[in-house]
PDB file of N, CA and C in Angstrom:
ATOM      1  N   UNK A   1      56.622-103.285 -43.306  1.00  0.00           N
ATOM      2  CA  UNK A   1      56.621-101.844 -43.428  1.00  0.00           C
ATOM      3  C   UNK A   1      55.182-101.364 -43.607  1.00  0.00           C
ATOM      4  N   UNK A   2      54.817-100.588 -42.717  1.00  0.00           N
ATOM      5  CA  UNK A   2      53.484 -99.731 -43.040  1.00  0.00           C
ATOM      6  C   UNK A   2      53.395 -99.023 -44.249  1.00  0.00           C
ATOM      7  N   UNK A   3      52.237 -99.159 -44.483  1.00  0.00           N
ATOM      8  CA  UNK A   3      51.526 -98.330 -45.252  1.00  0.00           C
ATOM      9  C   UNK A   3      51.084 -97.086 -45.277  1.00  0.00           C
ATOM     10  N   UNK A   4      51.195 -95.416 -45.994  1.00  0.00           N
ATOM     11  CA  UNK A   4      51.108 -94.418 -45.269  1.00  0.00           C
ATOM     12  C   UNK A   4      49.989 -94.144 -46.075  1.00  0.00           C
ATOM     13  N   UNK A   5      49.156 -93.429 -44.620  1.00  0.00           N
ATOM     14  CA  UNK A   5      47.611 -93.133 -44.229  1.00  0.00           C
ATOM     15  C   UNK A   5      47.538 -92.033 -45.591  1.00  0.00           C
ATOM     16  N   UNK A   6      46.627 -92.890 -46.671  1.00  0.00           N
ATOM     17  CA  UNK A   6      46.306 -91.916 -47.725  1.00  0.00           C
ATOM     18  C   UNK A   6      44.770 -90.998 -47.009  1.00  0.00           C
ATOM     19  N   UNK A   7      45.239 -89.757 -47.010  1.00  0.00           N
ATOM     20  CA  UNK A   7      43.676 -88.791 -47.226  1.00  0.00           C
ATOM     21  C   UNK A   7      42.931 -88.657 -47.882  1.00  0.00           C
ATOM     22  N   UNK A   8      41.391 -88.617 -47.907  1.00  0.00           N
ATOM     23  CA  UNK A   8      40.813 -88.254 -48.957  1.00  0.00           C
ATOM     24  C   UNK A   8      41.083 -87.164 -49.751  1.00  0.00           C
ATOM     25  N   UNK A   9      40.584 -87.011 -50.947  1.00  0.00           N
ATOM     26  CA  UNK A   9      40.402 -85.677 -52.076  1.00  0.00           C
ATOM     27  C   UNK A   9      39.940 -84.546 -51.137  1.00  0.00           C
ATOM     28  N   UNK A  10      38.800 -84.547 -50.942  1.00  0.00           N
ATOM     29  CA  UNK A  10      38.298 -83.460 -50.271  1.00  0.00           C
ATOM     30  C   UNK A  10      39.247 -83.241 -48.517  1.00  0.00           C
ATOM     31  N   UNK A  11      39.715 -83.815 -48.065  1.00  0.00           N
ATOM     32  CA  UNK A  11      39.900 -83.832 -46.699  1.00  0.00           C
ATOM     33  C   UNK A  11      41.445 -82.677 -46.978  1.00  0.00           C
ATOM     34  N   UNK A  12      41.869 -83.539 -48.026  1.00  0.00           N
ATOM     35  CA  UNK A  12      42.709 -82.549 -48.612  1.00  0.00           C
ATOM     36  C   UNK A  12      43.069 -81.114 -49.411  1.00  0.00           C
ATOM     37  N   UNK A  13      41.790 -81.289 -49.663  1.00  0.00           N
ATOM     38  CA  UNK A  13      41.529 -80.080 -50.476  1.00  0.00           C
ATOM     39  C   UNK A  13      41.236 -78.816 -49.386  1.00  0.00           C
ATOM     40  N   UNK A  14      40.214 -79.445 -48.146  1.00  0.00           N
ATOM     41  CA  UNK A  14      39.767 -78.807 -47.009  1.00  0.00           C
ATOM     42  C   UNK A  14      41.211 -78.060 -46.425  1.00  0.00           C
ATOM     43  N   UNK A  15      42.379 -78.643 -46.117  1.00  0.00           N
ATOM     44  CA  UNK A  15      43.490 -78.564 -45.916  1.00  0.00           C
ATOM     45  C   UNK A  15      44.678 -77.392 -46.749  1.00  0.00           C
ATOM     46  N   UNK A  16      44.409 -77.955 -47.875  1.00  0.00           N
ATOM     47  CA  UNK A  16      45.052 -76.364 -48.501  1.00  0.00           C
ATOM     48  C   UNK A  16      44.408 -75.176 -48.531  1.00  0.00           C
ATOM     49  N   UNK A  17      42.687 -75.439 -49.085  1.00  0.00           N
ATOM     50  CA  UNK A  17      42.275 -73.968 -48.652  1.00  0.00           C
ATOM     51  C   UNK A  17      42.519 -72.962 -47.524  1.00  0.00           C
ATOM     52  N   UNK A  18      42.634 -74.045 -45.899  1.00  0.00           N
ATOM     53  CA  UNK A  18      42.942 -73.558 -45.000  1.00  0.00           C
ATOM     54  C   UNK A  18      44.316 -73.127 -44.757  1.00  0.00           C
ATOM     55  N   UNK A  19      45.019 -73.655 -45.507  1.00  0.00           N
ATOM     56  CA  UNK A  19      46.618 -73.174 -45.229  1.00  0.00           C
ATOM     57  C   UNK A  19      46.811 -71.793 -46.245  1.00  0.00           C
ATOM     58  N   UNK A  20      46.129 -72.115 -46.978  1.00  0.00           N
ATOM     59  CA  UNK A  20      45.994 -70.837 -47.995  1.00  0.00           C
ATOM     60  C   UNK A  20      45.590 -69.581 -47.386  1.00  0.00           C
ATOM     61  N   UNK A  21      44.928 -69.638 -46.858  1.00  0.00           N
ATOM     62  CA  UNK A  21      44.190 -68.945 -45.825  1.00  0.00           C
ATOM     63  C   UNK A  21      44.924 -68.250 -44.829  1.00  0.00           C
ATOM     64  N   UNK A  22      45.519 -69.034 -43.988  1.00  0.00           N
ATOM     65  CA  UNK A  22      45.850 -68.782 -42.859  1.00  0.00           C
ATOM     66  C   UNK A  22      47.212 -68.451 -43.032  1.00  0.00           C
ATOM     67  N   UNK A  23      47.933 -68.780 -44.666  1.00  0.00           N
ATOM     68  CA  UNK A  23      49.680 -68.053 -44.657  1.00  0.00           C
ATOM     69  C   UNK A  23      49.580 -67.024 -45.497  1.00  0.00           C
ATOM     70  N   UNK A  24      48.234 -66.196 -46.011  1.00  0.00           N
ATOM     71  CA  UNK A  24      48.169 -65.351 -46.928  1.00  0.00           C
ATOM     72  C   UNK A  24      47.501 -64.452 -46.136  1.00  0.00           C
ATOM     73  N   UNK A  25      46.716 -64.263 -45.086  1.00  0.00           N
ATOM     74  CA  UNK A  25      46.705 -63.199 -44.256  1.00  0.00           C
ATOM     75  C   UNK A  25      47.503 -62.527 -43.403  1.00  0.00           C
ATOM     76  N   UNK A  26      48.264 -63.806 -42.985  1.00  0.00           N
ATOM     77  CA  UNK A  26      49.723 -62.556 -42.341  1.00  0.00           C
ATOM     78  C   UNK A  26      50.433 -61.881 -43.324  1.00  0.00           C
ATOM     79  N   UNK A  27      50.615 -62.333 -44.612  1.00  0.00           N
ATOM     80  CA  UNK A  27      51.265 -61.953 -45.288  1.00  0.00           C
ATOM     81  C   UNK A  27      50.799 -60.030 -45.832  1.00  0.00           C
ATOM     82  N   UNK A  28      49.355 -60.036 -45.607  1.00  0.00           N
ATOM     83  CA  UNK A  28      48.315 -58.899 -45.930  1.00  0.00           C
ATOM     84  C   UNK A  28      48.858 -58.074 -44.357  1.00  0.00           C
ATOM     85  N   UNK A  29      49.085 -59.141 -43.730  1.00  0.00           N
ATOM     86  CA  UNK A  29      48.899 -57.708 -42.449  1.00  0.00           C
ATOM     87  C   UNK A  29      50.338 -57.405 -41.813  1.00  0.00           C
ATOM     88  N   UNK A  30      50.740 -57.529 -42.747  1.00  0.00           N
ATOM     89  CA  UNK A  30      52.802 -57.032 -42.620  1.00  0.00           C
ATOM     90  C   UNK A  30      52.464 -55.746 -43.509  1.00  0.00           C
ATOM     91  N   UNK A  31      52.053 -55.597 -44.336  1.00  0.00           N
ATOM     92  CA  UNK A  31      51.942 -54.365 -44.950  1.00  0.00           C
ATOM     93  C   UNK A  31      51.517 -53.118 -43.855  1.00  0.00           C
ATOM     94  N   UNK A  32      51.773 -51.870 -43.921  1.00  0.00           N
ATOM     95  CA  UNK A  32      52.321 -50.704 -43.621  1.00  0.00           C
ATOM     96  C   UNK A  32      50.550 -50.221 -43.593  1.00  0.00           C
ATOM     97  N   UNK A  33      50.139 -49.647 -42.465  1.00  0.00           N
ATOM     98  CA  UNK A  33      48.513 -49.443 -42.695  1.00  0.00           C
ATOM     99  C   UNK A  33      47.789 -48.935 -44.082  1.00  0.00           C
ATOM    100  N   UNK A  34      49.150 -48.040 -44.174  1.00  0.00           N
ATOM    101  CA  UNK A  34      48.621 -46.858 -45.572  1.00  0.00           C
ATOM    102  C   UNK A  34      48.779 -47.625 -47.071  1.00  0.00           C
ATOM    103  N   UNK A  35      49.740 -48.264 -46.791  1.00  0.00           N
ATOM    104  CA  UNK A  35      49.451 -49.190 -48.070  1.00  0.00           C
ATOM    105  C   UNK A  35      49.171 -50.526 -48.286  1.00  0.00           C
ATOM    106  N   UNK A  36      48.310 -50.775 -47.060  1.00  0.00           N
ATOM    107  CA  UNK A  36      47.761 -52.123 -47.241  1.00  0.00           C
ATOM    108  C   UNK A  36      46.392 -52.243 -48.054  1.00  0.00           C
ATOM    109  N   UNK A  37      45.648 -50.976 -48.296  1.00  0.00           N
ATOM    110  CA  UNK A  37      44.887 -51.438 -49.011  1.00  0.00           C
ATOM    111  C   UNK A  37      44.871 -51.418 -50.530  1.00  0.00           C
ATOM    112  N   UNK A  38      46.139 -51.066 -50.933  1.00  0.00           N
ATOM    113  CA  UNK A  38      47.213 -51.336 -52.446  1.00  0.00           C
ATOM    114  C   UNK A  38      47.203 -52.762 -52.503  1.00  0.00           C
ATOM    115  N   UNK A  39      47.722 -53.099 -51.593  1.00  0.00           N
ATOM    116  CA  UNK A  39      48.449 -54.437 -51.507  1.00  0.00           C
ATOM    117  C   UNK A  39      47.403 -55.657 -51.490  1.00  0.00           C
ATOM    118  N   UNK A  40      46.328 -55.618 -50.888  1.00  0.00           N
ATOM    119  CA  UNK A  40      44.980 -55.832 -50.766  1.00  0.00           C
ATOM    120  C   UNK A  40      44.534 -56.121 -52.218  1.00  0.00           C
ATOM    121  N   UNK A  41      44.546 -54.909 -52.721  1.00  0.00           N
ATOM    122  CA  UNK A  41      43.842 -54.805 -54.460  1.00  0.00           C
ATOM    123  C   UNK A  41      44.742 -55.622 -54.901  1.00  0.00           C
ATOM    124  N   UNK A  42      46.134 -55.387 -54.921  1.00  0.00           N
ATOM    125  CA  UNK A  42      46.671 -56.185 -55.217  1.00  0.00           C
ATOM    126  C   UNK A  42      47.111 -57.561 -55.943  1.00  0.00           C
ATOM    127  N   UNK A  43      46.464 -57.905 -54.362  1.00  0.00           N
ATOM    128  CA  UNK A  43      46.922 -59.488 -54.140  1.00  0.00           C
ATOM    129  C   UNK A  43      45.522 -59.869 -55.373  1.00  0.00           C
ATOM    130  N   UNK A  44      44.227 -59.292 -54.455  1.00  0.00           N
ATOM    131  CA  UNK A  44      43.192 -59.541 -55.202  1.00  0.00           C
ATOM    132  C   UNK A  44      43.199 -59.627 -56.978  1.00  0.00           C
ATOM    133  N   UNK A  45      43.844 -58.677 -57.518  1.00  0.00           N
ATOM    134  CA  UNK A  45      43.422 -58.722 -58.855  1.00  0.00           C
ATOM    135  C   UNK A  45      44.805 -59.588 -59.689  1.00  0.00           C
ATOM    136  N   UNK A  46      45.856 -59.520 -58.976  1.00  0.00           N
ATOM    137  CA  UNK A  46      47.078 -60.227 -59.775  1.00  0.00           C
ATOM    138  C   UNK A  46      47.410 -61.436 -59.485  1.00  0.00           C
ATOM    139  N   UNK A  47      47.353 -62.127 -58.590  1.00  0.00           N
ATOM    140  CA  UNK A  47      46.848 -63.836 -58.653  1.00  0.00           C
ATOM    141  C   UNK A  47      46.256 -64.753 -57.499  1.00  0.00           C
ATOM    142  N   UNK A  48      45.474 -63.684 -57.180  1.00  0.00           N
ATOM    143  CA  UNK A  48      44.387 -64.946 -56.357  1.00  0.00           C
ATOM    144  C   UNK A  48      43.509 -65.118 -57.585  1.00  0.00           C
ATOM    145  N   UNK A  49      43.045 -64.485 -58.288  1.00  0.00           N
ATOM    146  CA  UNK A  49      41.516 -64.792 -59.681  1.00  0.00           C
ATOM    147  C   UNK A  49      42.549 -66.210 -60.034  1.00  0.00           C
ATOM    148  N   UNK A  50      43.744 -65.967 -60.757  1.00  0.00           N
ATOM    149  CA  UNK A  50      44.722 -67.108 -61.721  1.00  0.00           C
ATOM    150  C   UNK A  50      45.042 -68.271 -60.555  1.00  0.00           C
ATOM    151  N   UNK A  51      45.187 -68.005 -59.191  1.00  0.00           N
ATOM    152  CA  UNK A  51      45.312 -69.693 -58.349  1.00  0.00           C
ATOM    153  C   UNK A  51      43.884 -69.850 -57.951  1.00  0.00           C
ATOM    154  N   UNK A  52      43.172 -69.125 -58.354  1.00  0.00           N
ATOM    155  CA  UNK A  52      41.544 -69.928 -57.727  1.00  0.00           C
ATOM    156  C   UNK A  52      40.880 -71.057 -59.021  1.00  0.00           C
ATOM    157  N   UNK A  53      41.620 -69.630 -60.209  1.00  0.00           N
ATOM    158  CA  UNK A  53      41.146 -70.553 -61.468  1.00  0.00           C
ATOM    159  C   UNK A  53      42.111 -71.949 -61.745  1.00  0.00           C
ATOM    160  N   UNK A  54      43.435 -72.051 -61.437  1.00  0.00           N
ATOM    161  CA  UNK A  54      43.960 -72.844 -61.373  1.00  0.00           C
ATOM    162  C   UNK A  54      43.637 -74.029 -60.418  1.00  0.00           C
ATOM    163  N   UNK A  55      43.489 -73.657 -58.932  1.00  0.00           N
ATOM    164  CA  UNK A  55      42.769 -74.967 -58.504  1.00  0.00           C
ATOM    165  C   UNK A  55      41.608 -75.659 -58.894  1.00  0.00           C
ATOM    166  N   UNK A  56      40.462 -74.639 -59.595  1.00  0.00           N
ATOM    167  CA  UNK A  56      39.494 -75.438 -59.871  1.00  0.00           C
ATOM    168  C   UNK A  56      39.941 -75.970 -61.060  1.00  0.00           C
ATOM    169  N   UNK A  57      40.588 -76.258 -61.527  1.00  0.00           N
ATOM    170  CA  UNK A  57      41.007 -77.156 -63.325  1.00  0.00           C
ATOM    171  C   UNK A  57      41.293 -78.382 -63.108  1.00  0.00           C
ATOM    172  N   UNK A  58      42.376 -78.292 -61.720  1.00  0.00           N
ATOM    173  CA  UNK A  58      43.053 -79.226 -61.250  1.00  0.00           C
ATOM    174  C   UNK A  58      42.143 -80.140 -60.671  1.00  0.00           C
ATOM    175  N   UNK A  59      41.548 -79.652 -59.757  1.00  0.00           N
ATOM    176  CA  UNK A  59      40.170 -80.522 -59.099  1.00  0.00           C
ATOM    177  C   UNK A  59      39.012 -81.229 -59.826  1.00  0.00           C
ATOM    178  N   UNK A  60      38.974 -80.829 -60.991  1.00  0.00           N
ATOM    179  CA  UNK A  60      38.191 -81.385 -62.153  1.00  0.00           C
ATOM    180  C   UNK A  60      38.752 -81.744 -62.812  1.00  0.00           C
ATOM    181  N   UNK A  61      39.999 -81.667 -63.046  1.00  0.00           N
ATOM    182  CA  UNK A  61      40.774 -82.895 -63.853  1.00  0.00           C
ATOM    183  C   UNK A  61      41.307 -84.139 -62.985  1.00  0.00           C
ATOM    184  N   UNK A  62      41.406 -83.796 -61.645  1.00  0.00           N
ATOM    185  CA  UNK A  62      41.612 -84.946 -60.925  1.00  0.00           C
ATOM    186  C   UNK A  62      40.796 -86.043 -60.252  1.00  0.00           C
ATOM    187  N   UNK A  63      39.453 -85.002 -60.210  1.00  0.00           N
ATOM    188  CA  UNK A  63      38.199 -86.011 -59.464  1.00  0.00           C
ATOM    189  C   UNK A  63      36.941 -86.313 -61.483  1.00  0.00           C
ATOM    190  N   UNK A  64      37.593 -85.449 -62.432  1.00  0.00           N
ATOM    191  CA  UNK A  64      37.176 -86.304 -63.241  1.00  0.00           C
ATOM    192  C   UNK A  64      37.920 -87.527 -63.911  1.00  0.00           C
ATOM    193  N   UNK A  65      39.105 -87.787 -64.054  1.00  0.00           N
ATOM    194  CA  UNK A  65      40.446 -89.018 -63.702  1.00  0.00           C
ATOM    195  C   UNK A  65      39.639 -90.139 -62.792  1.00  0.00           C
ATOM    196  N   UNK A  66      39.587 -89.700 -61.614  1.00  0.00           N
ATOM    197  CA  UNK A  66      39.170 -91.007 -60.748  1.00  0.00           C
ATOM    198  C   UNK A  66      37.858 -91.304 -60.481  1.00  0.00           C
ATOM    199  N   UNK A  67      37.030 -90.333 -60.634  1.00  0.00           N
ATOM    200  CA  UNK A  67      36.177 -90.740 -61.451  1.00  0.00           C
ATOM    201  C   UNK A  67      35.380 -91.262 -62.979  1.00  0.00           C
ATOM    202  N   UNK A  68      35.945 -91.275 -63.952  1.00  0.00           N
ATOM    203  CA  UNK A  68      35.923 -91.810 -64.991  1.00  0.00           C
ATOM    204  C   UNK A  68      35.325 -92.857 -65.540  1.00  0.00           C
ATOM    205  N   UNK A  69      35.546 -94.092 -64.494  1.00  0.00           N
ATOM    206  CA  UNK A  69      34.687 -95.153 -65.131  1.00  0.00           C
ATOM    207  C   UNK A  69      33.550 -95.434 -64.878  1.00  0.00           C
ATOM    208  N   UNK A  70      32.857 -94.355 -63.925  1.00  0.00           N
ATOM    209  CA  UNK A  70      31.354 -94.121 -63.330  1.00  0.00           C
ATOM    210  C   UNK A  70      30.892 -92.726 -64.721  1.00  0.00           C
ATOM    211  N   UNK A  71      31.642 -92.251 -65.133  1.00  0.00           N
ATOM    212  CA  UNK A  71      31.098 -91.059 -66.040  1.00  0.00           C
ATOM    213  C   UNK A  71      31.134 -91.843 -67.632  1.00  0.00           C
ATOM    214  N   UNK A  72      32.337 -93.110 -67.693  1.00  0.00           N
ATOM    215  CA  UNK A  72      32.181 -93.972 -69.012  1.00  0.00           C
ATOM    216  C   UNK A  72      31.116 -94.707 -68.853  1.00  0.00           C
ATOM    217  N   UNK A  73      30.830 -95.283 -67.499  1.00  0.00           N
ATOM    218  CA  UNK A  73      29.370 -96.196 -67.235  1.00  0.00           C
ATOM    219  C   UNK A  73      29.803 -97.867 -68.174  1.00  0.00           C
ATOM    220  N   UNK A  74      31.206 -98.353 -67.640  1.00  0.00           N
ATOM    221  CA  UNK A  74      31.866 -99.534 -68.156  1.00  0.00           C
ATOM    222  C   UNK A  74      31.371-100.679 -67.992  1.00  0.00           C
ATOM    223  N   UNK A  75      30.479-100.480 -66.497  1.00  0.00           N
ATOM    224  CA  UNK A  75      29.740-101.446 -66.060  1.00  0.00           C
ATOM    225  C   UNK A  75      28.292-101.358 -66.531  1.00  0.00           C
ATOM    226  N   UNK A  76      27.615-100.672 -67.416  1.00  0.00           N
ATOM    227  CA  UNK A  76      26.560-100.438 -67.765  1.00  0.00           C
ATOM    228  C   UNK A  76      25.449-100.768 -66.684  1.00  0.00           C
ATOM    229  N   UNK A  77      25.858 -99.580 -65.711  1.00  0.00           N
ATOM    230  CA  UNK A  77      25.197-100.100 -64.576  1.00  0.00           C
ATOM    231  C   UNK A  77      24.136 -98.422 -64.394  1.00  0.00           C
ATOM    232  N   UNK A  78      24.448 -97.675 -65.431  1.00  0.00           N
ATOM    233  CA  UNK A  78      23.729 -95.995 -65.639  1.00  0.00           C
ATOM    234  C   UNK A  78      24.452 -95.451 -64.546  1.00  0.00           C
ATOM    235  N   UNK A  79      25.862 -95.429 -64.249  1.00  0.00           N
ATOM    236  CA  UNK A  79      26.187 -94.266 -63.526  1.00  0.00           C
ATOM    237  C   UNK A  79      26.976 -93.525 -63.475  1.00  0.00           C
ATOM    238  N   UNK A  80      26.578 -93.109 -64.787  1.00  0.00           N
ATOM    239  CA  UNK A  80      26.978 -92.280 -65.553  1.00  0.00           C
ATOM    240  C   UNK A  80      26.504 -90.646 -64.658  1.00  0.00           C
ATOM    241  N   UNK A  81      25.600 -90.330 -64.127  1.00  0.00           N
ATOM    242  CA  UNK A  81      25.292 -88.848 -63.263  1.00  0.00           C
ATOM    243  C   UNK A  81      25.578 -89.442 -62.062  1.00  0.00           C
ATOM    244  N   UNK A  82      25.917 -90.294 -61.155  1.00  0.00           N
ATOM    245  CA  UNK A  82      26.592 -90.441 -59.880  1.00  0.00           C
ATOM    246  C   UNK A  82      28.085 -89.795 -60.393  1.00  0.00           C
ATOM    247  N   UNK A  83      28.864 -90.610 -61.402  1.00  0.00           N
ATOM    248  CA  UNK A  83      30.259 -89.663 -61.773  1.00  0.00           C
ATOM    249  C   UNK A  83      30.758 -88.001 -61.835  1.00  0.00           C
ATOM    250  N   UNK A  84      29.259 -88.273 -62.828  1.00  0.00           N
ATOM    251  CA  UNK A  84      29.254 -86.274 -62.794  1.00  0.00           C
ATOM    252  C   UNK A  84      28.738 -85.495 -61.179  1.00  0.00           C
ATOM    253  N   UNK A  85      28.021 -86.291 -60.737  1.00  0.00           N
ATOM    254  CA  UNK A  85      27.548 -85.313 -59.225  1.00  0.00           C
ATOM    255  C   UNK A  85      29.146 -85.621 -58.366  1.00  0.00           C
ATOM    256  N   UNK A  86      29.596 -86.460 -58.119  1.00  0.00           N
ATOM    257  CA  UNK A  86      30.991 -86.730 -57.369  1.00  0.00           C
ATOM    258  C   UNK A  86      31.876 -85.680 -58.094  1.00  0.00           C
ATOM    259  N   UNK A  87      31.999 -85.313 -59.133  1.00  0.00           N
ATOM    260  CA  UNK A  87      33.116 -84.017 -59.735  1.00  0.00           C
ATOM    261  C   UNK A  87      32.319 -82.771 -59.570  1.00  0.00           C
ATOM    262  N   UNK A  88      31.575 -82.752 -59.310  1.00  0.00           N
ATOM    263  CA  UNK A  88      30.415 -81.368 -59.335  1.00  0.00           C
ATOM    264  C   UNK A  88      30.448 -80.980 -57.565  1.00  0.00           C
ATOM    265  N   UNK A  89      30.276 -81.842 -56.960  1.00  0.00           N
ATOM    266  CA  UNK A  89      30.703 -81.746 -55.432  1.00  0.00           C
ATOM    267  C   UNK A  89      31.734 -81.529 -54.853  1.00  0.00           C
ATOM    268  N   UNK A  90      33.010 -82.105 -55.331  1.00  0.00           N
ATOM    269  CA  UNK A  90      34.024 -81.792 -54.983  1.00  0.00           C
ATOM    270  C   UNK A  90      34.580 -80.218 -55.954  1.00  0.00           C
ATOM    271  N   UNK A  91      33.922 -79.795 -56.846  1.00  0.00           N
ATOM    272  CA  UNK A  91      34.183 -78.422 -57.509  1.00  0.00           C
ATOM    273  C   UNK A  91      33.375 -77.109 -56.526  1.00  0.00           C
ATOM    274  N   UNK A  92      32.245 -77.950 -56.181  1.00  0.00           N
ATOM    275  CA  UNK A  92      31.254 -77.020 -55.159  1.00  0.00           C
ATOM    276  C   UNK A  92      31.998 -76.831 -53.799  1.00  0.00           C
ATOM    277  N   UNK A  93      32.622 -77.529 -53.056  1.00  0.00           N
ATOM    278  CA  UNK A  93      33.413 -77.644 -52.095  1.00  0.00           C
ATOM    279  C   UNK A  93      34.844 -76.602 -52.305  1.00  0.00           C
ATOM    280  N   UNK A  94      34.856 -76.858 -53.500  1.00  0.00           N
ATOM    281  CA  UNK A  94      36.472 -75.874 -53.536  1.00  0.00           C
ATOM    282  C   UNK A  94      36.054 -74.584 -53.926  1.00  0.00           C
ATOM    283  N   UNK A  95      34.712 -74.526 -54.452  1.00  0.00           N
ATOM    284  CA  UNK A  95      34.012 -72.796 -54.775  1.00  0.00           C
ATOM    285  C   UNK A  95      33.826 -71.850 -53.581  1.00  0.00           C
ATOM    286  N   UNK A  96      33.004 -73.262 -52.903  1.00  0.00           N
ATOM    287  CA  UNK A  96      33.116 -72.068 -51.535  1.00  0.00           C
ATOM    288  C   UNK A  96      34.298 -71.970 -50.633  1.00  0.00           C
ATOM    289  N   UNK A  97      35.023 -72.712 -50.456  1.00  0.00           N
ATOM    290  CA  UNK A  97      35.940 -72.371 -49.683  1.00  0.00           C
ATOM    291  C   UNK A  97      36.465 -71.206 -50.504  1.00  0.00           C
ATOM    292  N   UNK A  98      37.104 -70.761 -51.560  1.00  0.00           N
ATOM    293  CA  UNK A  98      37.230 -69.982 -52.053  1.00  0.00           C
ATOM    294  C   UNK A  98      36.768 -68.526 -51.932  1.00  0.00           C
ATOM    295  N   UNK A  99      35.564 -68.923 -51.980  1.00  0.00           N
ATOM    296  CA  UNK A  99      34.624 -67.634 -51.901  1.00  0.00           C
ATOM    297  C   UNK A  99      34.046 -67.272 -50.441  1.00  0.00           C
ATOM    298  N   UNK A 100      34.585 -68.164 -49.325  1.00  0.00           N
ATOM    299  CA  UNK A 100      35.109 -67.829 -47.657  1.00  0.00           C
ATOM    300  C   UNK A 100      36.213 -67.196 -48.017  1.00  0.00           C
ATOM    301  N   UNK A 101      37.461 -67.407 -48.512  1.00  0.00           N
ATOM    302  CA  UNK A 101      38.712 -67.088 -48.430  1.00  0.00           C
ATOM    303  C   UNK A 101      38.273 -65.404 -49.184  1.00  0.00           C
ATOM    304  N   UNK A 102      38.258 -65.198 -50.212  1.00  0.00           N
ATOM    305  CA  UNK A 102      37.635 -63.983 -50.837  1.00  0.00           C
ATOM    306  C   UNK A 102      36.669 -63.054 -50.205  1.00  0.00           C
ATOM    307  N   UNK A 103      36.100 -63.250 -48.997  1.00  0.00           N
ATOM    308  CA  UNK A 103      35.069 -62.967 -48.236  1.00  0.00           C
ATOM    309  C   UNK A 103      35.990 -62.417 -46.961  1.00  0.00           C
ATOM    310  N   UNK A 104      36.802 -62.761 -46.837  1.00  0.00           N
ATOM    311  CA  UNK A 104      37.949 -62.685 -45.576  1.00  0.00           C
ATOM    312  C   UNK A 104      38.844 -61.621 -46.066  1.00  0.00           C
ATOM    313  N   UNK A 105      39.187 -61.827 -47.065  1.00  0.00           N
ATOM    314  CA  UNK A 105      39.915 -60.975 -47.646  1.00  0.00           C
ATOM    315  C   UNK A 105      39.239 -59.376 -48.004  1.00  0.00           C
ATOM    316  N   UNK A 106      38.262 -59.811 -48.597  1.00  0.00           N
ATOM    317  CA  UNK A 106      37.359 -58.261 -48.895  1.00  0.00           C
ATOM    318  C   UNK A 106      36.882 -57.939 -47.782  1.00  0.00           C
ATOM    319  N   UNK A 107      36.919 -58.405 -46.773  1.00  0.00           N
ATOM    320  CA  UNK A 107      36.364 -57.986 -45.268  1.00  0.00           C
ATOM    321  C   UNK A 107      37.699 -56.973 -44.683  1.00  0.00           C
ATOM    322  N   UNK A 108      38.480 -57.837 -44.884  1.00  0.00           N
ATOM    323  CA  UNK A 108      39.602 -56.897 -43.929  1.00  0.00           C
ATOM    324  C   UNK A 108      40.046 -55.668 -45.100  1.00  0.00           C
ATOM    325  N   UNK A 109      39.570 -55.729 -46.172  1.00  0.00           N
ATOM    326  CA  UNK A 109      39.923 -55.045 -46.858  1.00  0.00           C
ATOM    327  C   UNK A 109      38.457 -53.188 -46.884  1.00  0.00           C
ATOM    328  N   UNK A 110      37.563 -53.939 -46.203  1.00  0.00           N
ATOM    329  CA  UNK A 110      36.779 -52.854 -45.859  1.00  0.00           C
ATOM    330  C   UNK A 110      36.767 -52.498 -44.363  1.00  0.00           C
ATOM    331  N   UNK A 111      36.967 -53.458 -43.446  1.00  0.00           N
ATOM    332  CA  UNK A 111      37.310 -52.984 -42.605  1.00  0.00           C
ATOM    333  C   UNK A 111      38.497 -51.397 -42.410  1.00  0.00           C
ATOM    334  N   UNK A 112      39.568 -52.020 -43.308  1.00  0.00           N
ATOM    335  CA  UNK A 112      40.544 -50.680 -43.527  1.00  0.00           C
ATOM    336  C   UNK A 112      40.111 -49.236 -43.938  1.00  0.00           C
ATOM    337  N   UNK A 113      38.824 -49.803 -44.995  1.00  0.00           N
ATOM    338  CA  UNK A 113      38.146 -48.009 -45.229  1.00  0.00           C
ATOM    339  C   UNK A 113      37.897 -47.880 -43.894  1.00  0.00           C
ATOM    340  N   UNK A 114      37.552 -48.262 -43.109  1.00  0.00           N
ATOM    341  CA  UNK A 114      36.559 -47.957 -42.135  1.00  0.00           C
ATOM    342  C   UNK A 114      35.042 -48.306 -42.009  1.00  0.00           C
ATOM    343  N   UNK A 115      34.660 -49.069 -43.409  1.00  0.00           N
ATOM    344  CA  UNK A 115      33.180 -49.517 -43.713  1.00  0.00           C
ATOM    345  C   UNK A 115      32.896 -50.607 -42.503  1.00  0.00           C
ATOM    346  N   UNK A 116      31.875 -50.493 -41.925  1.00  0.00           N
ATOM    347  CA  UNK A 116      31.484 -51.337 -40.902  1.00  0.00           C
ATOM    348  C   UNK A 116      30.291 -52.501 -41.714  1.00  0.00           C
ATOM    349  N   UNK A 117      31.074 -54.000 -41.916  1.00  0.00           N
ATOM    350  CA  UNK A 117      30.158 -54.755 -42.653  1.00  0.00           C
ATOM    351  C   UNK A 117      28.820 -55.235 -41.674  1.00  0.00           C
TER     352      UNK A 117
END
């Protein structure tokens, strides 16, 4: 019996941002012209801030987990800041995608004034 093809952390992470993405804008553009930019504020202030803050907890509790015995330095080998840059990278990776996704969002959301970015 095979073995099933584990993904990386990040390859995965790359993966939900994008699905995040791409099933939360149709969802913005079913709304009614006149009150899409309600819905907009919305979305924005009542839980995209609480699932952005929620993924990043998760991502630092999970890439600090498997990383761990490079941040305990068990092997007294000092790599101890290789551990911390590997959780700091994969937190930097999920910031910006984030802050693409938030960028997309406040775009179409000025587009609707009519503001030309």
């Amino acid at each position: 019996m095979k073995k099933p093809i584990q993904q990386p952390i990040n390859s995965r992470l790359k993966k939900i941002i994008f699905l995040l993405a791409f099933y939360t804008f149709p969802l913005i553009v079913q709304a009614e012209e006149v009150n899409l930019r309600a819905k907009l504020n919305d979305i924005l202030k009542n839980w995209m801030l609480p699932l952005f803050v929620f993924i990043l907890v998760i991502v630092f509790l999970v890439k600090f987990a498997q990383n761990f015995s490079l941040i305990a330095d068990k092997n007294n080998d000092g790599s101890t800041m290789e551990g911390f840059k590997n959780v700091g990278m994969a937190l930097a990776y999920v910031l910006v995608g984030e802050v693409v996704l938030t960028a997309i969002v406040v775009g179409a959301n000025a587009m609707i004034d009519g503001i030309n970015l």
